[in-house]
Protein backbone atom coordinates (compact mmCIF):
# COMPACT_ATOMS: atom_id res chain seq x y z
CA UNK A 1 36.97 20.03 22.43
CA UNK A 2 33.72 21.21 24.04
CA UNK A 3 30.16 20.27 22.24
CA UNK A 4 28.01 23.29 22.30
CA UNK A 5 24.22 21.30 23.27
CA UNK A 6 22.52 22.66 20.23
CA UNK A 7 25.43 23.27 17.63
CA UNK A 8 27.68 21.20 15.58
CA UNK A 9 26.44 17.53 15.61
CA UNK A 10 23.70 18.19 17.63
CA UNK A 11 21.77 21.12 16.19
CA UNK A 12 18.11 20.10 15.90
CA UNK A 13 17.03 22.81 13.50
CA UNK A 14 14.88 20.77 10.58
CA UNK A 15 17.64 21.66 8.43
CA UNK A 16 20.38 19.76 9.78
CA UNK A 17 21.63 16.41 8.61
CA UNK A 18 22.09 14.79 12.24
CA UNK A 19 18.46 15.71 12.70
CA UNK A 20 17.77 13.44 10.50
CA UNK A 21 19.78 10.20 10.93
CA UNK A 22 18.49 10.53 14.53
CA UNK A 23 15.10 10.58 13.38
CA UNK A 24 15.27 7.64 11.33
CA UNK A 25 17.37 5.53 14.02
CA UNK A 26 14.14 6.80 16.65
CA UNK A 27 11.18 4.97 13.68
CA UNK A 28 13.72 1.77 14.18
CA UNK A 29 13.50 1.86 17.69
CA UNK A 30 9.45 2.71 17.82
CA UNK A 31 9.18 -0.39 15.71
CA UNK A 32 11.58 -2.58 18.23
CA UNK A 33 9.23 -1.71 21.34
CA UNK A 34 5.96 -2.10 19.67
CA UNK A 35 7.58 -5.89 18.55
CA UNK A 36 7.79 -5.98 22.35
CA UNK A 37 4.47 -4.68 22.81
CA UNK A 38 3.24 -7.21 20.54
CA UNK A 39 4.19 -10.19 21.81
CA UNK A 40 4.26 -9.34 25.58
CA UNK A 41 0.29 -7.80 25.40
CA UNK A 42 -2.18 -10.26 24.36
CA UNK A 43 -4.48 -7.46 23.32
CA UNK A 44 -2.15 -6.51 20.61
CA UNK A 45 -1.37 -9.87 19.55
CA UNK A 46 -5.00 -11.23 19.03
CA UNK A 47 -5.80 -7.93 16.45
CA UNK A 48 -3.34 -8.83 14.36
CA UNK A 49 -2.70 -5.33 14.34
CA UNK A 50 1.15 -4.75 12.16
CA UNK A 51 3.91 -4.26 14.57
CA UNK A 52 4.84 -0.97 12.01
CA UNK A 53 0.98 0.01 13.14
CA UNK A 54 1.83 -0.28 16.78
CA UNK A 55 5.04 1.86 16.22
CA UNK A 56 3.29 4.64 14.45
CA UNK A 57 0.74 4.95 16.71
CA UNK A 58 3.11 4.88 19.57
CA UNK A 59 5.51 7.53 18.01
CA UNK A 60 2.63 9.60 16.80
CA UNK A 61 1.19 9.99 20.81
CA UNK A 62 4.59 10.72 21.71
CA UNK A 63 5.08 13.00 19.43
CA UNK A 64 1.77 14.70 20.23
CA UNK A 65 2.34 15.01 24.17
CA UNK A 66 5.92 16.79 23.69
CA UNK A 67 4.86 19.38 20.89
CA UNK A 68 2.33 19.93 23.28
CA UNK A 69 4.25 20.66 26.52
CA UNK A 70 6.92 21.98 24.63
CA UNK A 71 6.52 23.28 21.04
CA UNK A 72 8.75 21.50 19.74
CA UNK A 73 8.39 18.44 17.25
CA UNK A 74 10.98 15.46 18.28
CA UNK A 75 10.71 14.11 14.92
CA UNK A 76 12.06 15.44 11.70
CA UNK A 77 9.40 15.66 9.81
CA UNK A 78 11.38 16.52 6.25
CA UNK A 79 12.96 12.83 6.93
CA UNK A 80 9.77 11.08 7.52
CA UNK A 81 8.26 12.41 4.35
CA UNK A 82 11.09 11.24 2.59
CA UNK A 83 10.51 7.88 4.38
CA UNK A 84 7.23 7.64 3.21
CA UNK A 85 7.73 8.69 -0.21
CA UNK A 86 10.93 6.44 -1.06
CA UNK A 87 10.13 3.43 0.77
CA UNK A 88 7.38 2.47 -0.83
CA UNK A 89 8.70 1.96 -4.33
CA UNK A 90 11.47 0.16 -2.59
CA UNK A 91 9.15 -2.15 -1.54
CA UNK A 92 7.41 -2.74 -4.43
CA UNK A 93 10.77 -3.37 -6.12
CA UNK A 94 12.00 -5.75 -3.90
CA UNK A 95 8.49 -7.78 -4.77
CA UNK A 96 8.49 -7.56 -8.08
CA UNK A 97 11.97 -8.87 -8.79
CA UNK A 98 11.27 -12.33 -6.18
CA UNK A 99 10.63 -15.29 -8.25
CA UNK A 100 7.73 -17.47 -6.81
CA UNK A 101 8.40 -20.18 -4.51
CA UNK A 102 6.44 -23.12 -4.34
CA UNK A 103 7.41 -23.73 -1.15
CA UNK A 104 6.47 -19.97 -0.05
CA UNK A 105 3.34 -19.68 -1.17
CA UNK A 106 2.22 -23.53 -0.54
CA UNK A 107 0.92 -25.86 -3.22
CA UNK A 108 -2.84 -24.67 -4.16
CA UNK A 109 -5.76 -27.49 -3.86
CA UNK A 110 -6.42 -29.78 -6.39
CA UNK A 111 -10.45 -28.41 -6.48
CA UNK A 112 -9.57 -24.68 -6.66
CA UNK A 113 -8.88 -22.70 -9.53
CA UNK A 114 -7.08 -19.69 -9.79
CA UNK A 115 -8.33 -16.57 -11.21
CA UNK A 116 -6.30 -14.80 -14.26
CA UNK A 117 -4.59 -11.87 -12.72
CA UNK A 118 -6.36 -9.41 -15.28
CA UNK A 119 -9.86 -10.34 -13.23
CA UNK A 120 -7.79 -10.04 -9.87
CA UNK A 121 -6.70 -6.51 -11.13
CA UNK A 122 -10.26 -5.73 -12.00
CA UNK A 123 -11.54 -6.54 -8.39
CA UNK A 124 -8.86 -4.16 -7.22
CA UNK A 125 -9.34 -1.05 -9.49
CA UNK A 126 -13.13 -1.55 -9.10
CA UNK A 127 -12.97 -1.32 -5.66
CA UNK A 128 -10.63 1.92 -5.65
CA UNK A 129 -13.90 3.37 -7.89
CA UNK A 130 -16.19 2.06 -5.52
CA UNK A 131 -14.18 3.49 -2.13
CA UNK A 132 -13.90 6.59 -4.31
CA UNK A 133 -17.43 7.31 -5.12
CA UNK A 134 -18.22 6.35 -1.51
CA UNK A 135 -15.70 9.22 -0.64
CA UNK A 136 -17.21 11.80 -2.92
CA UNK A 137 -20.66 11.11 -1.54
CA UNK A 138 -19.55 11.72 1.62
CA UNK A 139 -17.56 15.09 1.28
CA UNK A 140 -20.34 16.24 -1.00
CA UNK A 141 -23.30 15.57 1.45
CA UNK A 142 -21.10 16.84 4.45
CA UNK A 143 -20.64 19.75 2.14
CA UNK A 144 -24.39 20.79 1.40
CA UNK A 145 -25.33 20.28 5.15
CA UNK A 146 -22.86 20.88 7.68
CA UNK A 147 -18.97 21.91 6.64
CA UNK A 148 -20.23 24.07 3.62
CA UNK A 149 -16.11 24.94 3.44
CA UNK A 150 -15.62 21.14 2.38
CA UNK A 151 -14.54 21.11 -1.34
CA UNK A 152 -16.97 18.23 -2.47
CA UNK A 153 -14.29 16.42 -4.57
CA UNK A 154 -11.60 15.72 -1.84
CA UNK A 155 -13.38 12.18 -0.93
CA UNK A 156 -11.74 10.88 -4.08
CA UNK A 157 -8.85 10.50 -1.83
CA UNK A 158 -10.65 7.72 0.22
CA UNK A 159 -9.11 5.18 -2.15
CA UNK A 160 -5.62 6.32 -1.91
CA UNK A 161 -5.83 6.17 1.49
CA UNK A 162 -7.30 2.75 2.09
CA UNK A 163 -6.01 1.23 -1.53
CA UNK A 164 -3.01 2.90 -2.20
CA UNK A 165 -1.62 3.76 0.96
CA UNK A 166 -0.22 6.80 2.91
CA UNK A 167 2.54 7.75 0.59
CA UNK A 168 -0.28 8.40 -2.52
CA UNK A 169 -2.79 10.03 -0.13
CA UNK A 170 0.06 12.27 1.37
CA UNK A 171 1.28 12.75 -2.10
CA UNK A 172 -1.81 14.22 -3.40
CA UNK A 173 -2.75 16.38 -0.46
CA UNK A 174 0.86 18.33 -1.40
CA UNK A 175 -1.00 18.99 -4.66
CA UNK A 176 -4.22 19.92 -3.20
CA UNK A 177 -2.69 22.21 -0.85
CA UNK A 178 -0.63 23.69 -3.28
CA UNK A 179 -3.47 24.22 -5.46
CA UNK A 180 -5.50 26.05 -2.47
CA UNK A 181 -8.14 23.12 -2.51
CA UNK A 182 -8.70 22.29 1.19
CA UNK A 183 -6.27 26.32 2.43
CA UNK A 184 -9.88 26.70 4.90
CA UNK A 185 -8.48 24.83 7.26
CA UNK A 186 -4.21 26.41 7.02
CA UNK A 187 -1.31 24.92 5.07
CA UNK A 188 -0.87 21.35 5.12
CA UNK A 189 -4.09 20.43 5.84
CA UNK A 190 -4.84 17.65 2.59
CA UNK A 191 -1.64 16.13 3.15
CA UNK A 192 -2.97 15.02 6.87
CA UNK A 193 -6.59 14.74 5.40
CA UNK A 194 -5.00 11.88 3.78
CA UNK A 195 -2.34 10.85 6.07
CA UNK A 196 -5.01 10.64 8.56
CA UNK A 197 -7.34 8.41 6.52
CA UNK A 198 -4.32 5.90 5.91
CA UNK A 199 -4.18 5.74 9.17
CA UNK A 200 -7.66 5.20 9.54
CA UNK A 201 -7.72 2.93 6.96
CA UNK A 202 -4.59 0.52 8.62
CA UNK A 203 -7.43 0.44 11.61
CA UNK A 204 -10.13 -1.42 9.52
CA UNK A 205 -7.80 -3.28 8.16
CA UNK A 206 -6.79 -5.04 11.88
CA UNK A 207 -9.53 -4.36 13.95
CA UNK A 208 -12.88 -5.24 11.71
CA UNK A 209 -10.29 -7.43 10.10
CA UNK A 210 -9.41 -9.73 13.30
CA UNK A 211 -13.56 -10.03 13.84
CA UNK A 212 -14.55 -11.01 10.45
CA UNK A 213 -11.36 -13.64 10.34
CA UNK A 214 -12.89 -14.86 13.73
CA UNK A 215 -16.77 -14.70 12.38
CA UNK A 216 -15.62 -16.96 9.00
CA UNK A 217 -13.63 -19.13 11.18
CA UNK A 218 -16.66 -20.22 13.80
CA UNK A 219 -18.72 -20.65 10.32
CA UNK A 220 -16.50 -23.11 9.18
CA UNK A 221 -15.26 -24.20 12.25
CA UNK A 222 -11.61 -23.14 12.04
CA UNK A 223 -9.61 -23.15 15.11
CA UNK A 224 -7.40 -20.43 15.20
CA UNK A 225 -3.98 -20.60 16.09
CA UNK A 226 -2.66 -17.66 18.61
CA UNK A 227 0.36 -19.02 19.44
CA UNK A 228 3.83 -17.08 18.37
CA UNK A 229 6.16 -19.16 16.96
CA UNK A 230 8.97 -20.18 19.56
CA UNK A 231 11.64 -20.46 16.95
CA UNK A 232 13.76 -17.51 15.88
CA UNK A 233 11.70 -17.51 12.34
CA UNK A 234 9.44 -19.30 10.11
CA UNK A 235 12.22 -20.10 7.68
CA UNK A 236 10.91 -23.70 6.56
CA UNK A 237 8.52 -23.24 4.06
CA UNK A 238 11.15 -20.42 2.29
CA UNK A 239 13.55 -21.36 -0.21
CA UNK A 240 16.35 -19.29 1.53
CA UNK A 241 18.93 -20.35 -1.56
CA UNK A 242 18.77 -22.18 -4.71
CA UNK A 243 21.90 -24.28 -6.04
CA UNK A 244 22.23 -21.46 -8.94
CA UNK A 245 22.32 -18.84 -7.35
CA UNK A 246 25.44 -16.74 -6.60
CA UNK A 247 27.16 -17.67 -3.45
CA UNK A 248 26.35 -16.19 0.30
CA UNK A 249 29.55 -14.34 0.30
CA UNK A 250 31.98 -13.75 -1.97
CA UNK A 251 33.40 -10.73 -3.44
CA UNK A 252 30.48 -8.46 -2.93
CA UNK A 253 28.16 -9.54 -0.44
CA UNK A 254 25.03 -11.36 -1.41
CA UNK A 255 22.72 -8.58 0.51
CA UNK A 256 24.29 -6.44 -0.77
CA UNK A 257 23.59 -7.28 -3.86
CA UNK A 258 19.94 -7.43 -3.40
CA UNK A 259 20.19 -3.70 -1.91
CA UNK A 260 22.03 -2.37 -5.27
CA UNK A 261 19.84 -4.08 -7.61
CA UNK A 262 16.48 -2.47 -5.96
CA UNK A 263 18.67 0.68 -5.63
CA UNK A 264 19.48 0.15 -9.17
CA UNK A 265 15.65 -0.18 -10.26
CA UNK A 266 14.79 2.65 -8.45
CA UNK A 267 17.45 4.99 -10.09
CA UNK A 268 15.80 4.05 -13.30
CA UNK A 269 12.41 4.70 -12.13
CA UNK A 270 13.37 8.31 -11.23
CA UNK A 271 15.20 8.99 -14.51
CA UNK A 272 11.92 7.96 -16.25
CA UNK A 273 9.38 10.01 -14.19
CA UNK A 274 12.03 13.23 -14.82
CA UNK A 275 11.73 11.76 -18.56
CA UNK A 276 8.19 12.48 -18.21
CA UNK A 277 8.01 15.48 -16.58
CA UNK A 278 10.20 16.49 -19.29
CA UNK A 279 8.26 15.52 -22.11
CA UNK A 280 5.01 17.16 -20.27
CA UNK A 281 6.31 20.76 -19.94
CA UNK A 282 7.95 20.80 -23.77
CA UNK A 283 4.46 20.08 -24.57
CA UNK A 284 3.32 23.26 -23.28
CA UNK A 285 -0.28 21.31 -22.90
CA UNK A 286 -1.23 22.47 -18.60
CA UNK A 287 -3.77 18.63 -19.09
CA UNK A 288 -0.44 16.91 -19.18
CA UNK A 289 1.69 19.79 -16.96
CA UNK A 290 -0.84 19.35 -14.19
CA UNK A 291 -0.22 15.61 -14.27
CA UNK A 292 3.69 15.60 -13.48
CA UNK A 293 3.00 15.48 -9.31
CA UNK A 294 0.89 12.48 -9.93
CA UNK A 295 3.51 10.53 -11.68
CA UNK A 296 6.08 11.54 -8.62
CA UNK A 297 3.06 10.63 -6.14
CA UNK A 298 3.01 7.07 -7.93
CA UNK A 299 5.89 6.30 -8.35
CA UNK A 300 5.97 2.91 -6.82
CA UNK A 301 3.44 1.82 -9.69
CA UNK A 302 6.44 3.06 -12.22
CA UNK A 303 8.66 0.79 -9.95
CA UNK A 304 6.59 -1.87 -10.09
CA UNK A 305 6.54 -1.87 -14.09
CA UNK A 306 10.44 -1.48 -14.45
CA UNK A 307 11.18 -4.46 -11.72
CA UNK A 308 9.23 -6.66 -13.51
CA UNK A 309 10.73 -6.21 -16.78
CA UNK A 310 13.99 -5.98 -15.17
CA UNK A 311 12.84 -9.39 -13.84
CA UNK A 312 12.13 -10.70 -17.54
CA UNK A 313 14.92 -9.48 -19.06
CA UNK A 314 17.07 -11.65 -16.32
CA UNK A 315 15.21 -14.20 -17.33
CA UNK A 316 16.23 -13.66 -20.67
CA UNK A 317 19.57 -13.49 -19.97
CA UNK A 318 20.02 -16.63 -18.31
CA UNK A 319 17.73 -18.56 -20.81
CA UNK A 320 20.37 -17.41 -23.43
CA UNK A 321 23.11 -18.33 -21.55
CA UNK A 322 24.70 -14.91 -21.38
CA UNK A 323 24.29 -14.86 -17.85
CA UNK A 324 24.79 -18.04 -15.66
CA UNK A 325 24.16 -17.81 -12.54
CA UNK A 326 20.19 -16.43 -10.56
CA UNK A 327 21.13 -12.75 -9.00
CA UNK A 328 17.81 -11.95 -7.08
CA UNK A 329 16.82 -14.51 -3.94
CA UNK A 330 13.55 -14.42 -3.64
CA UNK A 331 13.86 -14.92 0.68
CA UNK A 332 16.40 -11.95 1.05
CA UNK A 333 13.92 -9.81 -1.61
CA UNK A 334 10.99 -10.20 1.32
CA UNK A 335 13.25 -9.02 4.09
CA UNK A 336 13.90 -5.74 2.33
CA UNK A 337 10.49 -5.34 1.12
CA UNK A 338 8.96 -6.22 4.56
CA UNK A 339 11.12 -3.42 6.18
CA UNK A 340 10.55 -0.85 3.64
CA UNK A 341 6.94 -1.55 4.33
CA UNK A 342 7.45 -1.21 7.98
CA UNK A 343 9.42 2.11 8.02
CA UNK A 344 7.16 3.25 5.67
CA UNK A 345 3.65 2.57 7.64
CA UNK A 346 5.53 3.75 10.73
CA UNK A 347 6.88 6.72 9.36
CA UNK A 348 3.50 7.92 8.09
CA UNK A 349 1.36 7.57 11.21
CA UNK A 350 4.03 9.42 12.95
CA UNK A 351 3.68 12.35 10.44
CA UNK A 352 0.06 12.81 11.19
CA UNK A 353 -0.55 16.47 12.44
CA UNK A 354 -3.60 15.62 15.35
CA UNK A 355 -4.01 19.96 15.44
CA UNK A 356 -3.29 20.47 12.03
CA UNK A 357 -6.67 18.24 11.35
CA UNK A 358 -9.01 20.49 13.28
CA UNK A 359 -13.20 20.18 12.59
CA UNK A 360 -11.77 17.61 9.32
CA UNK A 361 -11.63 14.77 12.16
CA UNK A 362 -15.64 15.12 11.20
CA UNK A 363 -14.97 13.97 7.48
CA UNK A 364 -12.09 11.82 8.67
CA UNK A 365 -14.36 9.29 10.63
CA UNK A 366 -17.13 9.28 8.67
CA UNK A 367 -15.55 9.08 5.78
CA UNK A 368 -13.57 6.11 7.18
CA UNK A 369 -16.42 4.67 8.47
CA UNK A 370 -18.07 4.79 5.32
CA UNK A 371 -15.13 3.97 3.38
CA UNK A 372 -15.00 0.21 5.25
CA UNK A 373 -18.66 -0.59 5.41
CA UNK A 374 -18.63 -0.23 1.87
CA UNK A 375 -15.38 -1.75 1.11
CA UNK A 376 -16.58 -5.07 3.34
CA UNK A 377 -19.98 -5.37 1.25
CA UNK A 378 -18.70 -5.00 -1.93
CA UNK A 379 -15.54 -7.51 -1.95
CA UNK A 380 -17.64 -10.03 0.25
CA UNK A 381 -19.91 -10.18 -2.61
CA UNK A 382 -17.22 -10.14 -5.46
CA UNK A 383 -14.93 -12.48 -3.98
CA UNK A 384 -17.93 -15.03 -3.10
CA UNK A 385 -18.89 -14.31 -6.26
CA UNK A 386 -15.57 -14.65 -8.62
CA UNK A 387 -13.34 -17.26 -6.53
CA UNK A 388 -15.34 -20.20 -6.16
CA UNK A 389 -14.26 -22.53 -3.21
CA UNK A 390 -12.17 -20.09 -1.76
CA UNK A 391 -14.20 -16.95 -1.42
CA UNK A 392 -13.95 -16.28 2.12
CA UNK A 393 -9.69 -16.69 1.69
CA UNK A 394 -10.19 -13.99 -1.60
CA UNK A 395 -12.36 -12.31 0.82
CA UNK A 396 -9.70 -11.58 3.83
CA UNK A 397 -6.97 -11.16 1.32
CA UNK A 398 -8.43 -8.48 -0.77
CA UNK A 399 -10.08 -6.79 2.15
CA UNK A 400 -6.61 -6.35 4.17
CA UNK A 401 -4.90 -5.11 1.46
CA UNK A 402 -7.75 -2.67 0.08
CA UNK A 403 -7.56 -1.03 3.24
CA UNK A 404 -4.02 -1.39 4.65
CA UNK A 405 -1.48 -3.01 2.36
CA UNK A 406 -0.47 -6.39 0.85
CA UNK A 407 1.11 -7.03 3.79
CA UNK A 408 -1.92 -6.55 5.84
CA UNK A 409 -4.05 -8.82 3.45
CA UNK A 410 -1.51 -11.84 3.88
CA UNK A 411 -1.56 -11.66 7.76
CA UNK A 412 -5.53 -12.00 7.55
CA UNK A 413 -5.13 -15.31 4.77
CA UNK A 414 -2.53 -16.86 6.80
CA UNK A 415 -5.39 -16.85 9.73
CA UNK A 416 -7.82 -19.43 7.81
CA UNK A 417 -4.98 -20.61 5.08
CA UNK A 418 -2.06 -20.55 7.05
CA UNK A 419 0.09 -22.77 4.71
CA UNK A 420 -1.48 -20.78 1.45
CA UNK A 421 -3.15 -23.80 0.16
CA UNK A 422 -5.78 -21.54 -2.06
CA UNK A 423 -4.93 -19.54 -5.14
CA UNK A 424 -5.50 -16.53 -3.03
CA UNK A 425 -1.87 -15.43 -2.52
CA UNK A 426 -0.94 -15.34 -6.35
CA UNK A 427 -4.31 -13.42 -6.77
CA UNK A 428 -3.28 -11.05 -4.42
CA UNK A 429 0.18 -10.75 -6.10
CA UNK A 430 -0.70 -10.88 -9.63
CA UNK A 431 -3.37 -8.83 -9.12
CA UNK A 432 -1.58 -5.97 -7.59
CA UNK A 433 0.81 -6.12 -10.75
CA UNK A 434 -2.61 -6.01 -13.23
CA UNK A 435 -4.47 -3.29 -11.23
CA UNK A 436 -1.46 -1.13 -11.92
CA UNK A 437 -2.83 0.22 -15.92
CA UNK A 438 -6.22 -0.62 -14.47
CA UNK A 439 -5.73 1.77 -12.34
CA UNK A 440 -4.48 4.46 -14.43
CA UNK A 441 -7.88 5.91 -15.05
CA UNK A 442 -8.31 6.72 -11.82
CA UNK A 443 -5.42 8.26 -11.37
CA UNK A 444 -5.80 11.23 -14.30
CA UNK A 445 -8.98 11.83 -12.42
CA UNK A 446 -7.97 12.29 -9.17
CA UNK A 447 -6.14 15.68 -10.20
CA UNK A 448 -9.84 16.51 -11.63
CA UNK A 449 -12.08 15.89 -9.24
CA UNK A 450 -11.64 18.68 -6.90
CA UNK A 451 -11.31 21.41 -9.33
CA UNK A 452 -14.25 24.00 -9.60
CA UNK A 453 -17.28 22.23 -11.63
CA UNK A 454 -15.75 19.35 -12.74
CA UNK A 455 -17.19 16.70 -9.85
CA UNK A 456 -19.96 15.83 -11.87
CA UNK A 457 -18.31 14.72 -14.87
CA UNK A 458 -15.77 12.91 -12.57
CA UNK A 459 -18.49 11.19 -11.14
CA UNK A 460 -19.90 10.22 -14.09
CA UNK A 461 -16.62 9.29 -15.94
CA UNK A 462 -15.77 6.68 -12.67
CA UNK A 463 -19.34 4.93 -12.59
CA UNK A 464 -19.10 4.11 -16.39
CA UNK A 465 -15.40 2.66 -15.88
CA UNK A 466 -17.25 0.64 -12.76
CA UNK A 467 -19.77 -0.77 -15.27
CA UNK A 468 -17.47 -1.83 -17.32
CA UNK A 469 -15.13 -3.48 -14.75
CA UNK A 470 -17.95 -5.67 -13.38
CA UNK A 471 -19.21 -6.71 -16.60
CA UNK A 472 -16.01 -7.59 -17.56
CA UNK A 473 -15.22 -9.38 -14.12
CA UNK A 474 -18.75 -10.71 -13.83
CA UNK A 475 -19.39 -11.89 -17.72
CA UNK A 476 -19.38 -15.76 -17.89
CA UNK A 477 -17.16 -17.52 -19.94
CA UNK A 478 -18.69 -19.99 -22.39
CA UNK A 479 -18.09 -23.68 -21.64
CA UNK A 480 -15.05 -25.17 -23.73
CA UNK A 481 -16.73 -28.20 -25.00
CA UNK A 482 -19.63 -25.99 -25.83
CA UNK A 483 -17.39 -24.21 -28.13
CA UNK A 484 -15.43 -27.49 -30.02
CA UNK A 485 -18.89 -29.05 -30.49
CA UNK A 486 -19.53 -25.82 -32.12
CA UNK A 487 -16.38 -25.79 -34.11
CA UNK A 488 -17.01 -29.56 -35.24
């Protein structure tokens, strides 16, 4: 039977199924040249730039030099939003439900203490406040002077952009565009306004990233190691199976499992967001109606939540000796979140729109620009600050993943801590997991900010909350012996 070229299986409308599958089969395939690319360029290897990085990049100038010769868009770009949005959360998951290896993460020193997780969260949230007010100073001066069409309160986006990453900033320019906020420049422009910045933001964190690793590592006299590794994986410092655990292979697959359970999770984060949304519109209240696209455009922090208490109730389980044997491994857990992440990063780079942007390439890069500086100053002085004798590890850490992701923040530690001798990773980690009601401040704001006069009460709502975050994080403790001489 004959195949019509552009019917059946192989009708490209953005409708189509088989449209689709192809498109996600062409992100794997991006991401298996820019590996390549990687580790056959030496440019590309000494950034440290994320191979997903490379592959977005790479798909996204593609992309570009077809739909301009032809018109017509290679990519599906229904399925890469749905990439972006679902991976994510998947990732997060897959995190969440690990148990910590020792071995992983590397046995911390003896003179370094770790910070609780509640400070770690603070350092995070503050810094989304501080990126944000950086972002609102920026649209709003941009707005009195030059691009007077520039609603003042879109630079609260900075932080989901560089903090959050591109599914959030995507996320919430659907809602600005749908509420008319940034319609000067045509339909669809927010959600590239903060795809792009993402994108931007993924930038800092490899470029400035790679030359402030190489400044603290001629301070202190750190010889970096370039080298790949020649062996098919850095598997030795993993615990790829404990003797508890459920065997490789028996009648379900052990993968497998891992796939179902973070499928699982996720089913029972979307049946509690559509709980929510729910609840909201019985309540008739439009405060709480206008918040139901914010819960959907963080839903990974929702994730989060329900993975670790599906983690503790496990726990639970086995202590009672209802369940016997450990269902999550912790090394096959990392693989899945690792490629969520990558499909994910790649996915949204790709999505960009480089003629949908227009004159907001202006805001873009100085925003960006602004965005980094900032970010840079502030955590060198809070991490120097907070984790004493590690501060320039906290530093790297924190800085990669306030700008990129976690991921992006461990490939900058490993540079100076390669064997994750310092606290730094579970800060990181922990953190994340505490920034996530920290955070939630910021996030009933967000939907705020660019309505018609409400910036400066926005403003002055997320400068208080930073007050109070750094004299929480900043406060000192009083000395314990202080305290029992006291007591005595």
């Amino acid at each position: 039977m004959a195949i019509e070229p552009m019917g059946g299986y192989f009708d490209f409308s953005n409708e189509n199924f088989s449209f689709g599958v192809i498109t996600v089969c062409a992100v794997c395939l991006l991401i298996l040249l820019a590996n390549i690319l990687r580790r056959k360029i030496p440019l590309f290897r000494r950034s440290l730039m994320p191979t997903a990085v490379i592959a977005g990049l790479l798909g996204l100038c593609i992309k570009e030099i077809i739909l301009a010769i032809s018109g017509f868009n290679i990519f599906h770009v229904l399925t890469l939003g749905g990439i972006v949005y679902h991976m994510l959360p998947v990732a997060y998951i897959a995190l969440c439900l690990r148990e910590k290896d020792a071995r992983e993460f590397g046995p911390s020193s003896a003179h370094t203490k770790p910070v609780s997780a509640a400070k770690s969260g603070a350092v995070i949230a503050s810094t989304y406040l501080v990126q944000g007010l950086t972002g609102i100073v920026v649209t709003a001066l941009l707005s009195i002077t030059f691009i007077p069409d520039l609603n003042m309160g879109t630079g609260i986006i900075l932080p989901l952009g560089y903090g959050q990453g591109p599914m959030q900033a995507r996320a919430t320019g659907y809602i600005w565009d749908a509420a008319g906020y940034m319609s000067a420049w045509g339909p669809d422009s927010a959600a590239n306004y903060g795809l792009t910045i993402a994108a931007m933001g993924f930038i800092w964190a490899s470029i400035p990233g790679i030359i402030l690793v190489n400044r603290i590592a001629k301070r202190r006299g750190i010889l970096l190691n370039r080298k790949e590794y020649q062996t098919s994986g850095d598997t030795a410092s993993y615990d790829i199976e404990k003797p508890d655990e459920i065997p490789l292979s028996e009648s379900i697959d052990k993968f497998s499992l891992q796939v179902f359970m973070v499928g699982a999770v996720y089913l029972l984060t979307i049946g509690v967001i559509i709980g929510i949304e729910i609840l909201f519109r019985l309540s008739g209240l439009n405060f709480l109606i206008d918040l139901i696209p914010i819960f959907w455009g963080f839903a990974f922090m929702i994730a989060a939540l329900l993975a670790i208490g599906t983690k503790l109730v496990l726990r639970r389980l086995k202590k009672a000796n209802i369940m016997h044997r450990t269902y999550p491994n912790s090394y096959m857990m990392s693989r899945i979140s690792g490629a969520a992440f990558d499909l994910s990063i790649a996915s949204a780079l790709i999505l960009i729109s480089l003629t949908a942007l227009g004159t907001l390439w202006i805001p873009v890069l100085i925003m960006a620009t602004a965005g980094g500086l900032v970010s840079i100053w502030y955590l060198q002085y809070l991490c120097n600050t907070l984790y004493k004798g590690y501060g320039d590890e906290a530093f790297l850490g924190f800085y990669g993943t306030l700008t990129g992701t976690i991921a992006n923040g461990m490939i900058l530690l490993r540079e100076i801590d390669n064997d994750f001798k310092t606290p730094t990773s579970d800060d990181l980690v922990l953190g994340c997991s505490a920034a996530i009601p920290l955070g939630f401040p910021l996030l009933l704001l967000i939907a705020q900010a660019p309505r018609p006069g409400n910036l400066w009460w926005v403003s002055i709502l997320l400068i208080l909350y930073l007050v109070v975050l750094l004299i929480y994080m900043l406060k000192k403790r009083a000395p314990r012996q202080a305290k029992q001489s006291f007591t005595s």
